[in-house]
Protein backbone atom coordinates (compact mmCIF):
# COMPACT_ATOMS: atom_id res chain seq x y z
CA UNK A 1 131.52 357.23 -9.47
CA UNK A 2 131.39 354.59 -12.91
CA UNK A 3 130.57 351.42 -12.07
CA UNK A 4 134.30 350.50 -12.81
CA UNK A 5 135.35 353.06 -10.62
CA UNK A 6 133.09 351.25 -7.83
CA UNK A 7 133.91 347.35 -8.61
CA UNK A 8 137.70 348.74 -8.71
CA UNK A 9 137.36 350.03 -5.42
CA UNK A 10 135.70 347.40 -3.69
CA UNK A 11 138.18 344.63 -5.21
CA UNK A 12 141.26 346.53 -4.23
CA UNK A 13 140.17 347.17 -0.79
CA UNK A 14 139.16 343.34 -0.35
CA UNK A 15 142.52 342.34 -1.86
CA UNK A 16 144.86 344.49 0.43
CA UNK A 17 142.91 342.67 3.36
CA UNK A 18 142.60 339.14 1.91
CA UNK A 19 145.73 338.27 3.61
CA UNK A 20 145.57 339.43 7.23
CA UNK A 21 144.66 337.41 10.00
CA UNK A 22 142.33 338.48 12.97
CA UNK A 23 141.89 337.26 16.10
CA UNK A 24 139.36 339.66 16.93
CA UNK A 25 135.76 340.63 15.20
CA UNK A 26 137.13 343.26 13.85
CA UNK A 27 134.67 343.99 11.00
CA UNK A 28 136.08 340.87 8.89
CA UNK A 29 134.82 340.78 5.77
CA UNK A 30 136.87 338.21 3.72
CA UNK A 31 137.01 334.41 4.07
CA UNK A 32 136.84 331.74 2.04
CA UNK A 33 132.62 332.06 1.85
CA UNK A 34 132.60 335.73 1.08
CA UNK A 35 134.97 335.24 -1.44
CA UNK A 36 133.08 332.83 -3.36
CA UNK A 37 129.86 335.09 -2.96
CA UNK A 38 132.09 338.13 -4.78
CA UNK A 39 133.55 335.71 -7.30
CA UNK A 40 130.16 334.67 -8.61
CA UNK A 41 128.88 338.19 -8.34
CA UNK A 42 131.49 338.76 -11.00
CA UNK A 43 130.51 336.40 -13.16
CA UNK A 44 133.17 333.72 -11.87
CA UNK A 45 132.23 329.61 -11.84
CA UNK A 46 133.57 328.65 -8.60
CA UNK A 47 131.98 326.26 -5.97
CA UNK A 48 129.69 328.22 -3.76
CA UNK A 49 131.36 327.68 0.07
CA UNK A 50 128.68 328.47 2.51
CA UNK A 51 129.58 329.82 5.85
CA UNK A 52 130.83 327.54 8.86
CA UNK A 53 130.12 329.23 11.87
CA UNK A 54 128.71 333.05 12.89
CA UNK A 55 131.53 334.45 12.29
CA UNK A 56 131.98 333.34 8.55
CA UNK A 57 127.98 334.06 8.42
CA UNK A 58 129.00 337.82 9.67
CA UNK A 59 131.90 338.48 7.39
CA UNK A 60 129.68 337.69 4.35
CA UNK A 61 126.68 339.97 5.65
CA UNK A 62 129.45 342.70 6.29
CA UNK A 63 130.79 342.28 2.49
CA UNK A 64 127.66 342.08 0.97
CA UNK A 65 126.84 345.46 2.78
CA UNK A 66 130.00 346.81 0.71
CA UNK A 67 129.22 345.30 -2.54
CA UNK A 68 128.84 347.72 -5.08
CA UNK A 69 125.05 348.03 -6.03
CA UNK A 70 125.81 346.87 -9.73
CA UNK A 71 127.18 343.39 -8.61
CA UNK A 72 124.20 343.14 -6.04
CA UNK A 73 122.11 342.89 -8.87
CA UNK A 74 124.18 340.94 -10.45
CA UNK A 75 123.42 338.46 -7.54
CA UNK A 76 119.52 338.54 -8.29
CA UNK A 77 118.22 340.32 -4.66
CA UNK A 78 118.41 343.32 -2.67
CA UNK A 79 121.01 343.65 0.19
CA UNK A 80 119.17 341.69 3.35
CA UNK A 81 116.79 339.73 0.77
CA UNK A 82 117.64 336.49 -1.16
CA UNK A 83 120.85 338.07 -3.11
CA UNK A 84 123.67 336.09 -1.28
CA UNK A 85 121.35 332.93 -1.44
CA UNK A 86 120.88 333.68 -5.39
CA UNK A 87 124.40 333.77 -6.25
């Protein structure tokens, strides 16, 4: 797959499940601290949220798991290294 085929991908997936809610750890994966990782991965200015509690710390080491290898790099590390801290 292109990279544009991949970063397509990846966004569209996150998007259709940006809006549910789960009560149950689930495999989240989106949350206000993920999202700001992936919007500075591509190349957006936002404020960098950190994560609140485990669970927000486990949703962004799930999405980062899922990011496509382009925007990883993007993020200056490697997937369990300093990427998600560089960003």
């Amino acid at each position: 797959m292109s990279k544009a085929s991949d970063d397509i991908q990846f966004l569209a997936k996150r998007a259709s499940r940006a809006n549910g809610v789960s009560f149950t750890d689930d495999g989240r994966d989106t949350g206000v601290s993920s999202n700001s990782i992936v919007s500075r991965a591509y190349g957006l200015k936002v404020k960098q949220e950190m994560p609140y509690d485990q669970s927000d710390l486990d949703a962004c080491e799930r999405m980062f798991a899922k990011l496509p290898a382009a925007q990883e790099n993007a993020c200056g590390g490697t997937r369990y290294g300093t990427g998600a801290q560089s960003c």
